[in-house]
C-alpha atoms as a PDB file:
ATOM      1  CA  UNK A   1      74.380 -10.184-158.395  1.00  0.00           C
ATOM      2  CA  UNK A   2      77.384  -9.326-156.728  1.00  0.00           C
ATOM      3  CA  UNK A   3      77.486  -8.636-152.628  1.00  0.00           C
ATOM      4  CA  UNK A   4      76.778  -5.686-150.839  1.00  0.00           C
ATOM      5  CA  UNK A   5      78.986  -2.936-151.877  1.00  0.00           C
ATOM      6  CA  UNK A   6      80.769  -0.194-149.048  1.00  0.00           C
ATOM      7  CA  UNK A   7      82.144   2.962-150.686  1.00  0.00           C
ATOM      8  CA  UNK A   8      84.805   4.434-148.480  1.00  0.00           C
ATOM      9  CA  UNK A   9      84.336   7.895-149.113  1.00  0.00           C
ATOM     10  CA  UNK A  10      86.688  11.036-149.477  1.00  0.00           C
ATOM     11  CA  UNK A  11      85.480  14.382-150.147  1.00  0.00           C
ATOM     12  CA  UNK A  12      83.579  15.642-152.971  1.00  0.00           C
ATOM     13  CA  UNK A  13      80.386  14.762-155.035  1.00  0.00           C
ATOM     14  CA  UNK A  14      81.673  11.088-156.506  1.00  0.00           C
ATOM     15  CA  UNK A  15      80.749   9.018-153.775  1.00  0.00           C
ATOM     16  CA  UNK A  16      77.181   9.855-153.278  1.00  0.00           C
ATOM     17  CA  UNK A  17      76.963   9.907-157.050  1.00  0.00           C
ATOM     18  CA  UNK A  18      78.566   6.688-157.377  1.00  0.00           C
ATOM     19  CA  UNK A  19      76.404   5.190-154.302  1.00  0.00           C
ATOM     20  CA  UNK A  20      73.471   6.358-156.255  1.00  0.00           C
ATOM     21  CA  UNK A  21      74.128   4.782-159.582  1.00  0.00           C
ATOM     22  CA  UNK A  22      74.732   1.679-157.875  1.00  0.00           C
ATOM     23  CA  UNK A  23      71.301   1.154-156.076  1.00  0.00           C
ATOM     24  CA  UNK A  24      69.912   1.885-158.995  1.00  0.00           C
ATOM     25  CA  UNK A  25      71.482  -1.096-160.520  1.00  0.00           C
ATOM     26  CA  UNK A  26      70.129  -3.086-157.751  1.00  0.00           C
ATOM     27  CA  UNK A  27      72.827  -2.749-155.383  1.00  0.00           C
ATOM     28  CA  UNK A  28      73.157  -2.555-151.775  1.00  0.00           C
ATOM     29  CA  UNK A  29      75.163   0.040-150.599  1.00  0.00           C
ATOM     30  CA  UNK A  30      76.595   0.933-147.849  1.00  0.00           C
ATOM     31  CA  UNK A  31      79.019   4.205-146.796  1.00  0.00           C
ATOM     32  CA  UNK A  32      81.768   4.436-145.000  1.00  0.00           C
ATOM     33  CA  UNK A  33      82.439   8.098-144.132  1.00  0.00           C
ATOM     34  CA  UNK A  34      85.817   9.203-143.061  1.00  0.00           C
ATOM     35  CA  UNK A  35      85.686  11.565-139.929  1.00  0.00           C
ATOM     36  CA  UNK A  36      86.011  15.535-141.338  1.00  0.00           C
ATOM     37  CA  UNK A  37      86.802  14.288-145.087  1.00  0.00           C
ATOM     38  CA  UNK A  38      83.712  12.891-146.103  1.00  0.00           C
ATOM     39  CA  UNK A  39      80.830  15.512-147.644  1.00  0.00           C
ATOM     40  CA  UNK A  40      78.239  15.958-144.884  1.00  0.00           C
ATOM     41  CA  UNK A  41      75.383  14.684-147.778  1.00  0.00           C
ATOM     42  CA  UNK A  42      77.216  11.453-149.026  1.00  0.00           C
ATOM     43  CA  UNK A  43      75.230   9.299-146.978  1.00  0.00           C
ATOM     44  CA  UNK A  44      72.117  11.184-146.550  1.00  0.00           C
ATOM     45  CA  UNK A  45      69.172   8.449-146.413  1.00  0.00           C
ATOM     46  CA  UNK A  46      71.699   5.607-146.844  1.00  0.00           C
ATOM     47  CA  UNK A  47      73.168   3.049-144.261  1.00  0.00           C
ATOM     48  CA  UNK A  48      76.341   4.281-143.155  1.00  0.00           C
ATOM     49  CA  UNK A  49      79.162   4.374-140.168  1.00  0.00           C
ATOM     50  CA  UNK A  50      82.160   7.081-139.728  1.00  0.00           C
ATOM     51  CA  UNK A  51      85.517   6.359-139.017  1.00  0.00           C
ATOM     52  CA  UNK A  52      88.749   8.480-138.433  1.00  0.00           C
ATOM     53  CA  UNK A  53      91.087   8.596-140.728  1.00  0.00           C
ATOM     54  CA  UNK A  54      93.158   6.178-138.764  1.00  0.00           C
ATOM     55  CA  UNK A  55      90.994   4.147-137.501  1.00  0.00           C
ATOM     56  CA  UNK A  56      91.605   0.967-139.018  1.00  0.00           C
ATOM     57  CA  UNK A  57      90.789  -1.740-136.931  1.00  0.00           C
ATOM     58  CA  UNK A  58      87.382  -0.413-136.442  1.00  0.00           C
ATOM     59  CA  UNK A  59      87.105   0.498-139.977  1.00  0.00           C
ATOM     60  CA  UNK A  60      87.658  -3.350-140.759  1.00  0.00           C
ATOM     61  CA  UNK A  61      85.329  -4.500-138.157  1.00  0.00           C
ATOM     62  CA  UNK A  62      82.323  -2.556-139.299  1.00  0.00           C
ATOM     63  CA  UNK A  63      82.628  -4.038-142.539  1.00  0.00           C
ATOM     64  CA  UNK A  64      82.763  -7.586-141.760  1.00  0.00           C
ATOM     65  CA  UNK A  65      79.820  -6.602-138.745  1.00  0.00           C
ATOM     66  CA  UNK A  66      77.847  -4.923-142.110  1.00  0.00           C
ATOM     67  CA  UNK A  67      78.492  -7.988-144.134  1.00  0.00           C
ATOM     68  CA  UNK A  68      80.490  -6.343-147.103  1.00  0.00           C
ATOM     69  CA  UNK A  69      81.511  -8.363-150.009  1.00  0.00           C
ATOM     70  CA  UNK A  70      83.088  -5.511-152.170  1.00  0.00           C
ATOM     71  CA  UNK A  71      84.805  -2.232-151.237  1.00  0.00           C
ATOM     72  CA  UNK A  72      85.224   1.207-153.211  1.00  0.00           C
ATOM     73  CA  UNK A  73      87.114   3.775-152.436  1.00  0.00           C
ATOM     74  CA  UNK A  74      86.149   7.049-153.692  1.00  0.00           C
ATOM     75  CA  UNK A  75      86.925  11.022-153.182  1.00  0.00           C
ATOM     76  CA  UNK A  76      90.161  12.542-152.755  1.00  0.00           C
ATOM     77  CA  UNK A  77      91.474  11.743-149.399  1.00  0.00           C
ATOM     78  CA  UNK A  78      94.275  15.234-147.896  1.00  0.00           C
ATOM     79  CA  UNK A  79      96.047  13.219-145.342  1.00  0.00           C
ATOM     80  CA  UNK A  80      96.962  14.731-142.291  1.00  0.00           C
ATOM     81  CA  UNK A  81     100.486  14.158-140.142  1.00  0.00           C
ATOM     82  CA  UNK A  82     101.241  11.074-138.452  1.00  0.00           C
ATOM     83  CA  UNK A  83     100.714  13.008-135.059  1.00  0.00           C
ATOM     84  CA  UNK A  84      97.063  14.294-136.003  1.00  0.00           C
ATOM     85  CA  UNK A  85      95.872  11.023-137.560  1.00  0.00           C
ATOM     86  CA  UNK A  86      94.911   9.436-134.042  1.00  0.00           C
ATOM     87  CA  UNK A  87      96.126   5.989-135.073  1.00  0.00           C
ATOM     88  CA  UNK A  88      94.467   3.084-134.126  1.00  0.00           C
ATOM     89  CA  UNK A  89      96.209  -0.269-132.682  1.00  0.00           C
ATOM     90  CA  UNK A  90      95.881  -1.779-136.084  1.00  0.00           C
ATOM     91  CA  UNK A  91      97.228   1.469-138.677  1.00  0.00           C
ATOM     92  CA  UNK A  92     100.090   1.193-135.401  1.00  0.00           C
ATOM     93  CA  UNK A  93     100.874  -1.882-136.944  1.00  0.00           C
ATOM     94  CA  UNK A  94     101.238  -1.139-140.575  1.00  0.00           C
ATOM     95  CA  UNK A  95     103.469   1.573-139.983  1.00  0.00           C
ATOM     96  CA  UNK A  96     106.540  -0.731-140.389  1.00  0.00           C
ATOM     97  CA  UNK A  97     104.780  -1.992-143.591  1.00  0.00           C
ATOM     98  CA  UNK A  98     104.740   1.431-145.557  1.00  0.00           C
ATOM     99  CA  UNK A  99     108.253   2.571-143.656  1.00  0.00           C
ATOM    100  CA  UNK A 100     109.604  -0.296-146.057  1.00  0.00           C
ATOM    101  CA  UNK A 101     107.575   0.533-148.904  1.00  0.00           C
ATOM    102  CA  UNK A 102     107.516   4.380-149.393  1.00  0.00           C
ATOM    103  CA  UNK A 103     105.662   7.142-147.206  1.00  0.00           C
ATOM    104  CA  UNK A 104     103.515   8.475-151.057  1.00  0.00           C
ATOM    105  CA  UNK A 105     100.316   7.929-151.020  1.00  0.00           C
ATOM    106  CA  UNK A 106     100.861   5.178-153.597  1.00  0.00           C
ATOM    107  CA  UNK A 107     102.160   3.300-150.950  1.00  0.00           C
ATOM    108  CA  UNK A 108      99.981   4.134-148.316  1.00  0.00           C
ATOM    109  CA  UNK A 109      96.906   3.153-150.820  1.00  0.00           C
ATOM    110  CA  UNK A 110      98.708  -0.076-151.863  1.00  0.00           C
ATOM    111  CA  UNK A 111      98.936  -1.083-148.082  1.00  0.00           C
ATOM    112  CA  UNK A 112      95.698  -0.169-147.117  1.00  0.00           C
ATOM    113  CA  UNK A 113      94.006  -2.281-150.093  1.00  0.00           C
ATOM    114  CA  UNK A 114      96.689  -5.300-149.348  1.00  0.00           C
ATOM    115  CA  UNK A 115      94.708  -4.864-145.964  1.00  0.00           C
ATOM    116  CA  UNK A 116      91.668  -4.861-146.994  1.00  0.00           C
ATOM    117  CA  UNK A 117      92.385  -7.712-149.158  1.00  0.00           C
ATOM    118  CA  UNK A 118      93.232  -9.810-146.282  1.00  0.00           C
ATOM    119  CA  UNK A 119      90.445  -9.228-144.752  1.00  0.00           C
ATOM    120  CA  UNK A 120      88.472 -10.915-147.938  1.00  0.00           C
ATOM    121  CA  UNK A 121      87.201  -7.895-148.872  1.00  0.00           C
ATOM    122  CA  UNK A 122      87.175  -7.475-152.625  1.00  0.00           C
ATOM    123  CA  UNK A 123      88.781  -3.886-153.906  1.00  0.00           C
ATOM    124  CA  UNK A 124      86.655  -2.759-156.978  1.00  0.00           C
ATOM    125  CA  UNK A 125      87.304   0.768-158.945  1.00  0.00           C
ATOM    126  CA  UNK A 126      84.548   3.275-159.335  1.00  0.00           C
ATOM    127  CA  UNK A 127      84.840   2.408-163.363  1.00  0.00           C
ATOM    128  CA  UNK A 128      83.983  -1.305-162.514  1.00  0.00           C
ATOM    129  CA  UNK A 129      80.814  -0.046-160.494  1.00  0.00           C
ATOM    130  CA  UNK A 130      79.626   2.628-163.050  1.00  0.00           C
ATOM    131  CA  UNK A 131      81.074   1.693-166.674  1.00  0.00           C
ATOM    132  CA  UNK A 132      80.850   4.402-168.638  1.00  0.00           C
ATOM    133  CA  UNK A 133      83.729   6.382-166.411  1.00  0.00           C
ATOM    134  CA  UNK A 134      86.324   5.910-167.813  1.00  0.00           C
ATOM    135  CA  UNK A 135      87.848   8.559-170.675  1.00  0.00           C
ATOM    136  CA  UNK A 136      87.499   7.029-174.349  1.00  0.00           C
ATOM    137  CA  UNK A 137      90.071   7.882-176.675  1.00  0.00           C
ATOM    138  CA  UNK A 138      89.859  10.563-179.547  1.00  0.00           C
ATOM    139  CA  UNK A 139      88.598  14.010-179.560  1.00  0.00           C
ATOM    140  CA  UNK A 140      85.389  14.249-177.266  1.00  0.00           C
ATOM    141  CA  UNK A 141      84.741  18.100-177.975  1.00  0.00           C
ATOM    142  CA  UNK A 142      83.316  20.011-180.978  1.00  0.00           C
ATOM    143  CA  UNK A 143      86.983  21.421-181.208  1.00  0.00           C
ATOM    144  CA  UNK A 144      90.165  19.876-181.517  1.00  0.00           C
ATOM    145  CA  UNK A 145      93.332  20.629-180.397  1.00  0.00           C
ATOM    146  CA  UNK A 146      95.679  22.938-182.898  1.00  0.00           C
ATOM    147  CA  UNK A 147      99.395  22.403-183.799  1.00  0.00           C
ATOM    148  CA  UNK A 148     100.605  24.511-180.826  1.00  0.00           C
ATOM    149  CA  UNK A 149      97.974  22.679-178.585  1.00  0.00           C
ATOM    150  CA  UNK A 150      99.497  18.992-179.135  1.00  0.00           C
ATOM    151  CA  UNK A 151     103.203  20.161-178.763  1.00  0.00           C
ATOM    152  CA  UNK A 152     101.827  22.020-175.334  1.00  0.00           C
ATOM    153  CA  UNK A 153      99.812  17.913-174.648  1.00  0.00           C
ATOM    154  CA  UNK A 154     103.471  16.047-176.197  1.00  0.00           C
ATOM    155  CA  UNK A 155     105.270  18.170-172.958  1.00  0.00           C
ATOM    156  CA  UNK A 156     102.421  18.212-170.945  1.00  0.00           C
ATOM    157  CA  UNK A 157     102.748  13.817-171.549  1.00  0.00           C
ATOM    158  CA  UNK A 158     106.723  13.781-170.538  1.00  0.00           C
ATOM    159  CA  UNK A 159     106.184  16.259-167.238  1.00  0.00           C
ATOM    160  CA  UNK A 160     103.325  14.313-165.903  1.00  0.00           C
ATOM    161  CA  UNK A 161     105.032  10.804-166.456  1.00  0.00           C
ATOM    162  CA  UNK A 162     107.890  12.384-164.488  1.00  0.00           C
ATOM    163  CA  UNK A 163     105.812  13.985-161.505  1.00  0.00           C
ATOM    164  CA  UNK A 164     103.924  10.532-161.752  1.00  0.00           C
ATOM    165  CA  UNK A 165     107.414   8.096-161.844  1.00  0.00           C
ATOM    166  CA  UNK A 166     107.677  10.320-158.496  1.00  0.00           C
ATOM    167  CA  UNK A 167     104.650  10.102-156.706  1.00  0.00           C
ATOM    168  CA  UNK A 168     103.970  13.594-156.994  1.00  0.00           C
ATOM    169  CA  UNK A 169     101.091  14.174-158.823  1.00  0.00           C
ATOM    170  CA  UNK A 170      98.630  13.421-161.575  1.00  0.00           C
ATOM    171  CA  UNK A 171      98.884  17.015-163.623  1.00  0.00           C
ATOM    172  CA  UNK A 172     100.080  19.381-165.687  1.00  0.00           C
ATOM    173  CA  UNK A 173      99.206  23.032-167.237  1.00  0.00           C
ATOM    174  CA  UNK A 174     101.525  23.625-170.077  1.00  0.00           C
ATOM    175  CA  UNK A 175     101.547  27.015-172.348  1.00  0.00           C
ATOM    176  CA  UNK A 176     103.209  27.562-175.556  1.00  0.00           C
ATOM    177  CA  UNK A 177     105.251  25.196-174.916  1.00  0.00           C
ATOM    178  CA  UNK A 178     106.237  25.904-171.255  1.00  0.00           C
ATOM    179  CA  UNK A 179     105.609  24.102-167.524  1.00  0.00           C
ATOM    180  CA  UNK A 180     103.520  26.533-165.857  1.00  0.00           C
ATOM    181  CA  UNK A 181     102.681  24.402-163.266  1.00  0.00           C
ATOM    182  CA  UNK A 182     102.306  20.825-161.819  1.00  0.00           C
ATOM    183  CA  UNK A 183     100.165  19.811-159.354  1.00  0.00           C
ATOM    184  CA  UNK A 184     101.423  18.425-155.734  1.00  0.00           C
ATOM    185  CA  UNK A 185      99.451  18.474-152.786  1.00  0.00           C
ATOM    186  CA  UNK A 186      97.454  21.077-153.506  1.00  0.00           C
ATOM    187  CA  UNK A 187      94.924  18.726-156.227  1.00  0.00           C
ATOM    188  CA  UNK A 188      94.020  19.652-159.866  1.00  0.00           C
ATOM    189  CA  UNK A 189      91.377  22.445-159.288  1.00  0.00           C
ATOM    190  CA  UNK A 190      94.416  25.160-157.345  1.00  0.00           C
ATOM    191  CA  UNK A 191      96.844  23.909-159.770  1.00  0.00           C
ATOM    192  CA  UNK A 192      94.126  25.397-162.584  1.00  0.00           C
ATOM    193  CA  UNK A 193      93.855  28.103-160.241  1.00  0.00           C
ATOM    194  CA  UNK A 194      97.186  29.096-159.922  1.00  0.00           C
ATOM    195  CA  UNK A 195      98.208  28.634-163.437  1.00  0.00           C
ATOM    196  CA  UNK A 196      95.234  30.597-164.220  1.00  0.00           C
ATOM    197  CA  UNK A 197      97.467  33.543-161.966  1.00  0.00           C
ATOM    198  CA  UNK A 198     100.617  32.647-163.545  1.00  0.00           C
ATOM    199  CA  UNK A 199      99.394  32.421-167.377  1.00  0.00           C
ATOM    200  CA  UNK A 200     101.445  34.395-170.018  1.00  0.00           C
ATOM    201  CA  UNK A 201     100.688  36.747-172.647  1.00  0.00           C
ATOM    202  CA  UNK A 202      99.194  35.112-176.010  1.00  0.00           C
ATOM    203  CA  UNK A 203      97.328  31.532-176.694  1.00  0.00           C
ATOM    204  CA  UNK A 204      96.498  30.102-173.707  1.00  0.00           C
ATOM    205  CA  UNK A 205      97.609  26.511-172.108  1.00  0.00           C
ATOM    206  CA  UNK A 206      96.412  23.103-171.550  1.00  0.00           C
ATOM    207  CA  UNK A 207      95.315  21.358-168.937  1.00  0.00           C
ATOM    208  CA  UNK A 208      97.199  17.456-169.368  1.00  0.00           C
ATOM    209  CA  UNK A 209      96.195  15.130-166.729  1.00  0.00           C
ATOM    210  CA  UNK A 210      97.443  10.679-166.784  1.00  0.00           C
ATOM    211  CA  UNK A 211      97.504   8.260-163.837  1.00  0.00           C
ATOM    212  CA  UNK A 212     100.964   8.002-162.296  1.00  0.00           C
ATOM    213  CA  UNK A 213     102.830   4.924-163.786  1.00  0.00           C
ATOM    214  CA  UNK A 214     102.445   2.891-160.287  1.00  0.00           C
ATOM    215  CA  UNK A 215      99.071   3.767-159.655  1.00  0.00           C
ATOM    216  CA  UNK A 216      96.763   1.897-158.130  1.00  0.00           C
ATOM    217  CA  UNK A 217      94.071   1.236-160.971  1.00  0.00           C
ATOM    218  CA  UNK A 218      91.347   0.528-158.709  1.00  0.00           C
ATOM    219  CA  UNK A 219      91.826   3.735-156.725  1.00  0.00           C
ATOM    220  CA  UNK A 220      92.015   7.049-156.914  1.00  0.00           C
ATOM    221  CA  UNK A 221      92.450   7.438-160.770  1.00  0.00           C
ATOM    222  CA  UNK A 222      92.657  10.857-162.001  1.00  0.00           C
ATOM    223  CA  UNK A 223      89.127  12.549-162.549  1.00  0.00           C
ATOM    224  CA  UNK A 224      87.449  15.544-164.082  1.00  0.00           C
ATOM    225  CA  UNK A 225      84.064  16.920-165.114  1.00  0.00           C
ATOM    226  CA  UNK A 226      82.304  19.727-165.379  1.00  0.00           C
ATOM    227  CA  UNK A 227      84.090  21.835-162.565  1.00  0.00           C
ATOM    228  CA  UNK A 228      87.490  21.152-164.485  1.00  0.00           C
ATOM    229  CA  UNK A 229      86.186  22.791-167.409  1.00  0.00           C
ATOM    230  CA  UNK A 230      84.902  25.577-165.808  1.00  0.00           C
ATOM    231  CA  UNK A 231      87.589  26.156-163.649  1.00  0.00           C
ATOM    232  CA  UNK A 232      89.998  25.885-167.165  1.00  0.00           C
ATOM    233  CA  UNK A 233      87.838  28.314-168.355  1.00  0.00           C
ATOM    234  CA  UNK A 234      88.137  30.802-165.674  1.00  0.00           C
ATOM    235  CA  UNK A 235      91.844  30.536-166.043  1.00  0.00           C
ATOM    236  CA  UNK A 236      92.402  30.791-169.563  1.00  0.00           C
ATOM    237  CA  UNK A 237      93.104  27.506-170.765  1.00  0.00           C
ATOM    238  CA  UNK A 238      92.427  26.329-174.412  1.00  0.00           C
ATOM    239  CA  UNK A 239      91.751  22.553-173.572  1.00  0.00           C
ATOM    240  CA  UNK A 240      91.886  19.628-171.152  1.00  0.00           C
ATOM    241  CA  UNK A 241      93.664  16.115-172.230  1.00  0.00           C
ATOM    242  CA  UNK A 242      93.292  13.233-170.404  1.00  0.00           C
ATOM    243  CA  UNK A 243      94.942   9.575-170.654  1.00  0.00           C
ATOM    244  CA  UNK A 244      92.332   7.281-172.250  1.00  0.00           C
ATOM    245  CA  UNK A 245      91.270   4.592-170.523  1.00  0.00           C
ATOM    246  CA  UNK A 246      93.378   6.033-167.366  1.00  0.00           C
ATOM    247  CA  UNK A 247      91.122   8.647-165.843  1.00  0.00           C
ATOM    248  CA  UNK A 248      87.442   8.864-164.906  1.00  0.00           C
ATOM    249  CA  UNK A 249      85.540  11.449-167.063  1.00  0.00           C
ATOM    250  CA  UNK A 250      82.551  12.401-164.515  1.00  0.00           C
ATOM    251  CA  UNK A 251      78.744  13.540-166.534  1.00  0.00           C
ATOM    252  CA  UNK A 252      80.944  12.771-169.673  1.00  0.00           C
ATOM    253  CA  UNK A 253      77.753  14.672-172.035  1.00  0.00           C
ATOM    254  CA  UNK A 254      77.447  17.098-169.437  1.00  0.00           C
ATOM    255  CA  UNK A 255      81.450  17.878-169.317  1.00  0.00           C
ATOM    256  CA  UNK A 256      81.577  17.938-173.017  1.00  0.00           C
ATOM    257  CA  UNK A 257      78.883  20.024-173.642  1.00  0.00           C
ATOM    258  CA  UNK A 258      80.559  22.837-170.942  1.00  0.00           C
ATOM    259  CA  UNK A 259      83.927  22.348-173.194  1.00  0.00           C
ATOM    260  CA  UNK A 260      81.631  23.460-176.464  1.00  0.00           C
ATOM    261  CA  UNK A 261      79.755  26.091-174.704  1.00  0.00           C
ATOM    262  CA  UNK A 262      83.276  27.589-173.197  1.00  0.00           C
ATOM    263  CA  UNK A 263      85.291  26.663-176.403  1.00  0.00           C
ATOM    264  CA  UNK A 264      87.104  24.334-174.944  1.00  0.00           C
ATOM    265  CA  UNK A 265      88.908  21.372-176.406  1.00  0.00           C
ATOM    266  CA  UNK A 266      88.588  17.677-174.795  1.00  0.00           C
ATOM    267  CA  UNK A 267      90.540  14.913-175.950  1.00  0.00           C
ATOM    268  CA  UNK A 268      91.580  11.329-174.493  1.00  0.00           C
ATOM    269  CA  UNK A 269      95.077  10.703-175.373  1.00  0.00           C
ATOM    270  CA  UNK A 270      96.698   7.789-175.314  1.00  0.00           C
ATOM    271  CA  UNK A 271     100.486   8.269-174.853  1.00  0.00           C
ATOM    272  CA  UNK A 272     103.274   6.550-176.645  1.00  0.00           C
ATOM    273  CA  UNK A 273     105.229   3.888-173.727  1.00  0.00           C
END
């Protein structure tokens, strides 16, 4: 049986969901919460500790005082500026670390984990906690994309490898055969949102979605569920596609069965290099 098992946790319902799954596989778990990110229930009835945002010294400490053998990092994280962060004498000294690597989150992840790492902490993904998280490949729905759906997914494939090659973001809404919008800072459910303002006359679009090509794998992969689809829903959208293998698919029956009740297509694609 592996070691005891922290979950550094962002915002949103993954963590706690993730925590849960876990202890009932036997694990102990504990939470790290993240000072104004982390949902106020994640670590209801659980052992936990909260940290700012750059507090990384302490953040390290607690772990090795809690006697963690394997770290998770969960949730979508909206980093604040440098001069809000409240940086602690150890994130002081990365900062000449990611000023040589890149100031994207990419790099900010990679350096944080290479921390970690140091530490002897071992960095597993959510997918190697719970297995079945991870998007399989092939049409996942009752309906399948059309003709005009896959050229909308082929352009959808080429925008979000670009935003990705970037490290810009992880999405794309694409209808008949136009970019109607890719996501930045903003996340995937205003992107859906927005396009859902901005969507034109006729068949509607889909929702593409693929880790960025330097992603960290064991981090902050892409994710959707049941929200996604009812968000898509709300904003028109014919179908969701996701990169195979490359995203996490949360409640995967419960997600599929919104896409049949809404008439929604769901499909894991796996893109050609």
């Amino acid at each position: 049986m592996p070691g005891r098992l922290a979950i550094v946790a962002g915002s949103g319902p993954m963590p706690r969901r993730l925590a849960d799954t876990a202890r009932r596989a036997g694990r102990d778990v504990f939470i790290l919460c993240l000072d104004g990110i982390t949902d106020p229930t994640t670590a209801e009835g659980l052992p936990s500790a909260t940290v700012g945002i750059g507090q990384v010294g302490r953040a390290i400490d607690i772990l090795h005082r809690e006697r963690i053998a394997e770290v998770c990092l969960l949730g979508p994280v909206r980093r604040p500026s440098l001069s809000a962060i409240g940086l602690d004498a150890r994130a002081i000294g990365m900062l000449p670390k990611l000023l040589r690597t890149g100031r994207g989150d990419d790099a900010l992840l990679r350096l944080i984990l290479a921390e970690l790492e140091g530490e002897g902490f071992r960095i597993v993904g959510a997918h190697e906690v719970e297995g079945d998280l991870l998007t399989p490949e092939g049409r996942l729905s009752r309906l399948a994309p059309d003709a005009d759906a896959l050229r909308d997914i082929a352009l959808g494939v080429k925008v979000a490898r670009a935003l990705g090659a970037l490290d810009v973001g992880q999405a794309v809404v694409v209808q008949q055969e136009q970019v109607i919008g890719v996501e930045g800072i903003e996340g995937t459910d205003r992107l859906i949102e927005r396009c859902g303002e901005l969507r034109l006359v006729g068949r509607g679009g889909v929702l593409v979605k693929m880790r960025k090509p330097q992603q960290e794998r064991r981090a902050d992969l892409p994710t959707a569920g049941v929200d996604t689809v009812r968000r898509a829903q709300a904003a028109g959208l014919v179908g969701i596609a996701l990169e195979a293998g490359q995203t996490l698919l949360v409640d995967r029956e419960a997600t599929i069965a919104a896409c049949d009740a809404a008439g929604l297509f769901l499909v894991g694609i796996v893109p050609e290099p």
